[in-house]
C-alpha atoms as a PDB file:
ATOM      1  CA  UNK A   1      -1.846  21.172  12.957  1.00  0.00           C
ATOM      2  CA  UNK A   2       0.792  23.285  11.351  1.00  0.00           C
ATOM      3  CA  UNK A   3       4.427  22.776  11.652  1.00  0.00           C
ATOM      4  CA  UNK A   4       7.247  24.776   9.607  1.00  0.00           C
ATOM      5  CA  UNK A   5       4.662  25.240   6.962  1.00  0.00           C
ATOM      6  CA  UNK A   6       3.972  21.106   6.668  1.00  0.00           C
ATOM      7  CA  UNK A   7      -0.195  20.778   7.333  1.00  0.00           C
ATOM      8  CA  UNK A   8      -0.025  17.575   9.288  1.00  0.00           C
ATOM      9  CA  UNK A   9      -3.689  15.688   8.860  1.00  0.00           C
ATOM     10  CA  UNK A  10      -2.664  13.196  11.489  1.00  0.00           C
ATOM     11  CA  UNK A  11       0.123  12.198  14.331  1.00  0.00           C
ATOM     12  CA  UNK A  12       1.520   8.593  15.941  1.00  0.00           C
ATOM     13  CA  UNK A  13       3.518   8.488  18.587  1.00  0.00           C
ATOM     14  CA  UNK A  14       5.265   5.287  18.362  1.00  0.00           C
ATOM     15  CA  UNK A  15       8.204   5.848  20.295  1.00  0.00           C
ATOM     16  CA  UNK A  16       8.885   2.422  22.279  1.00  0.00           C
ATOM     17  CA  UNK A  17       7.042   0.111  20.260  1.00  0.00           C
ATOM     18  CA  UNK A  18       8.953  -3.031  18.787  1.00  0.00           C
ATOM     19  CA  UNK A  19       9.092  -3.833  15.059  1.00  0.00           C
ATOM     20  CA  UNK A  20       7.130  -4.620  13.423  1.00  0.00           C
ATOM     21  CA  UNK A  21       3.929  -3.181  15.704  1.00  0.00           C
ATOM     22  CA  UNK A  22       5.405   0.470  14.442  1.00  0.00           C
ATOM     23  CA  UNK A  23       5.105  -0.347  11.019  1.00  0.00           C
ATOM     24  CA  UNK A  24       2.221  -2.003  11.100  1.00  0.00           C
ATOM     25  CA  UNK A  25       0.551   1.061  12.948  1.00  0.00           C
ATOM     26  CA  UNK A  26       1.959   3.400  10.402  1.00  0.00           C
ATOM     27  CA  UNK A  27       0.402   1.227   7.450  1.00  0.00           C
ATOM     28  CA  UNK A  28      -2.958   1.020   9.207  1.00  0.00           C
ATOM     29  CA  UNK A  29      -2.518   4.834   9.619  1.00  0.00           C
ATOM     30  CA  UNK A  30      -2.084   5.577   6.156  1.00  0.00           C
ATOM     31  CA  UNK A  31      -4.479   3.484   4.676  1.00  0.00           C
ATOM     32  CA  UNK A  32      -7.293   5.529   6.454  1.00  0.00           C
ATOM     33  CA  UNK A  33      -5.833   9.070   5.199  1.00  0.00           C
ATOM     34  CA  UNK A  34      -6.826  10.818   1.508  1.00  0.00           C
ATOM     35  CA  UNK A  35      -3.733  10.122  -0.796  1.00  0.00           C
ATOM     36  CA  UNK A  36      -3.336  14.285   0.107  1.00  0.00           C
ATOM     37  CA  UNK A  37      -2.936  13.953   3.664  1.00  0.00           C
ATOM     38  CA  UNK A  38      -0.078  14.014   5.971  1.00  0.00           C
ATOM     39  CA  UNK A  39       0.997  11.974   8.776  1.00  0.00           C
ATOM     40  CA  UNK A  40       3.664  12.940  11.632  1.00  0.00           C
ATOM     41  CA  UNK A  41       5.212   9.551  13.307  1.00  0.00           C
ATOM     42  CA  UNK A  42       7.696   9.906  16.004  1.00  0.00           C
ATOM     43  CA  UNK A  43       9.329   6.648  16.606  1.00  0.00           C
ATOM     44  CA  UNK A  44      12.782   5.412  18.131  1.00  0.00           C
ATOM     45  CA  UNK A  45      16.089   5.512  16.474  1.00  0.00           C
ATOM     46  CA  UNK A  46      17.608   2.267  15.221  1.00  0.00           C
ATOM     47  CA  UNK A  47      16.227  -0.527  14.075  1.00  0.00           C
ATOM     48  CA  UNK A  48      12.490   1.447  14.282  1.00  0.00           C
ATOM     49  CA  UNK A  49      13.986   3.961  12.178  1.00  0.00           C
ATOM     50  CA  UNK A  50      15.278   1.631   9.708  1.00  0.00           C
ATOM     51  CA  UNK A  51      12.494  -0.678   9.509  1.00  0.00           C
ATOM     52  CA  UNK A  52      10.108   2.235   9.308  1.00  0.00           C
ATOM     53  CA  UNK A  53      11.645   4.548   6.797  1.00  0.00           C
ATOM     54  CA  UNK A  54      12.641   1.613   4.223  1.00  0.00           C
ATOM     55  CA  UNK A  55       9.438  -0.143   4.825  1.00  0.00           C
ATOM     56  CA  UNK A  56       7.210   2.602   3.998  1.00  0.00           C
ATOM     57  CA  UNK A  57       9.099   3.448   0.833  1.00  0.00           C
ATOM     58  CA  UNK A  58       8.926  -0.198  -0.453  1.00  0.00           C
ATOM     59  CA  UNK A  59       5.113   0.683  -0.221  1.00  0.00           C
ATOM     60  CA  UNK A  60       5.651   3.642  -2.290  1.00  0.00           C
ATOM     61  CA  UNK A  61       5.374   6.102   0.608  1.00  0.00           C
ATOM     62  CA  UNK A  62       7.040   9.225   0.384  1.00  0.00           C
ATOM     63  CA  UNK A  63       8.838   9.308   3.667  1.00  0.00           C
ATOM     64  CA  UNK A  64      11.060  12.683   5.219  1.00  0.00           C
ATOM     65  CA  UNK A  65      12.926  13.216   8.363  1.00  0.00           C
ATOM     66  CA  UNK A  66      11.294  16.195  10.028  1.00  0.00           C
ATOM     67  CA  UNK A  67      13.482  15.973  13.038  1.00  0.00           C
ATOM     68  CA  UNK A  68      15.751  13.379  14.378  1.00  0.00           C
ATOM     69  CA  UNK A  69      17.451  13.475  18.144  1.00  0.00           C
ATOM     70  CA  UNK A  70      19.554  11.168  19.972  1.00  0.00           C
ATOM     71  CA  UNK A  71      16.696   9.203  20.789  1.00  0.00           C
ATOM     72  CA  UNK A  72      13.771   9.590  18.315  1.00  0.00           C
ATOM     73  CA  UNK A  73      13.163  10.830  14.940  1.00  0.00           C
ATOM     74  CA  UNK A  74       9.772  12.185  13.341  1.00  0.00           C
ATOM     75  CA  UNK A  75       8.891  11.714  10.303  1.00  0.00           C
ATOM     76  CA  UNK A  76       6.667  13.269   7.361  1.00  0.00           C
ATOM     77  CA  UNK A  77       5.221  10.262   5.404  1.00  0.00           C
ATOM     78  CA  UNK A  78       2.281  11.151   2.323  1.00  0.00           C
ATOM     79  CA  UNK A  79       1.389   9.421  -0.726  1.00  0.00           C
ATOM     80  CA  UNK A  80       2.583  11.890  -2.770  1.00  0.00           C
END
């Protein structure tokens, strides 16, 4: 899949799920993808958001808003 130029290797849709089962996914996610590959997540603003975004960078993920709406936000996350 190709989005704005961004080759995106894989996509979650977490939108509604309760922390920490969206971070959790997004881990599990990323742990099965090359250290090259991309993955889309569109998950809920807030607390998701937060929890997410600051979580994955802790990790060492390099995380990017793609989007964000008044009710979700997708993100770019890669190892690089």
């Amino acid at each position: 899949m190709v989005e704005k130029n961004i080759f995106i290797d894989h996509y979650l849709d977490l939108c509604g799920l309760s922390c920490p089962v969206n971070f959790v996914k997004c881990c599990l996610a990323l742990e099965n993808l090359s250290s090259k590959d991309i993955l889309k997540v569109d998950i809920d603003i807030g607390e998701a958001e937060t929890n997410v975004i600051d979580g994955l960078k802790e990790k060492g993920y390099k995380v990017k808003i793609f989007t964000k709406d008044s009710k979700k936000v997708t993100l770019i996350i890669s190892s690089e």
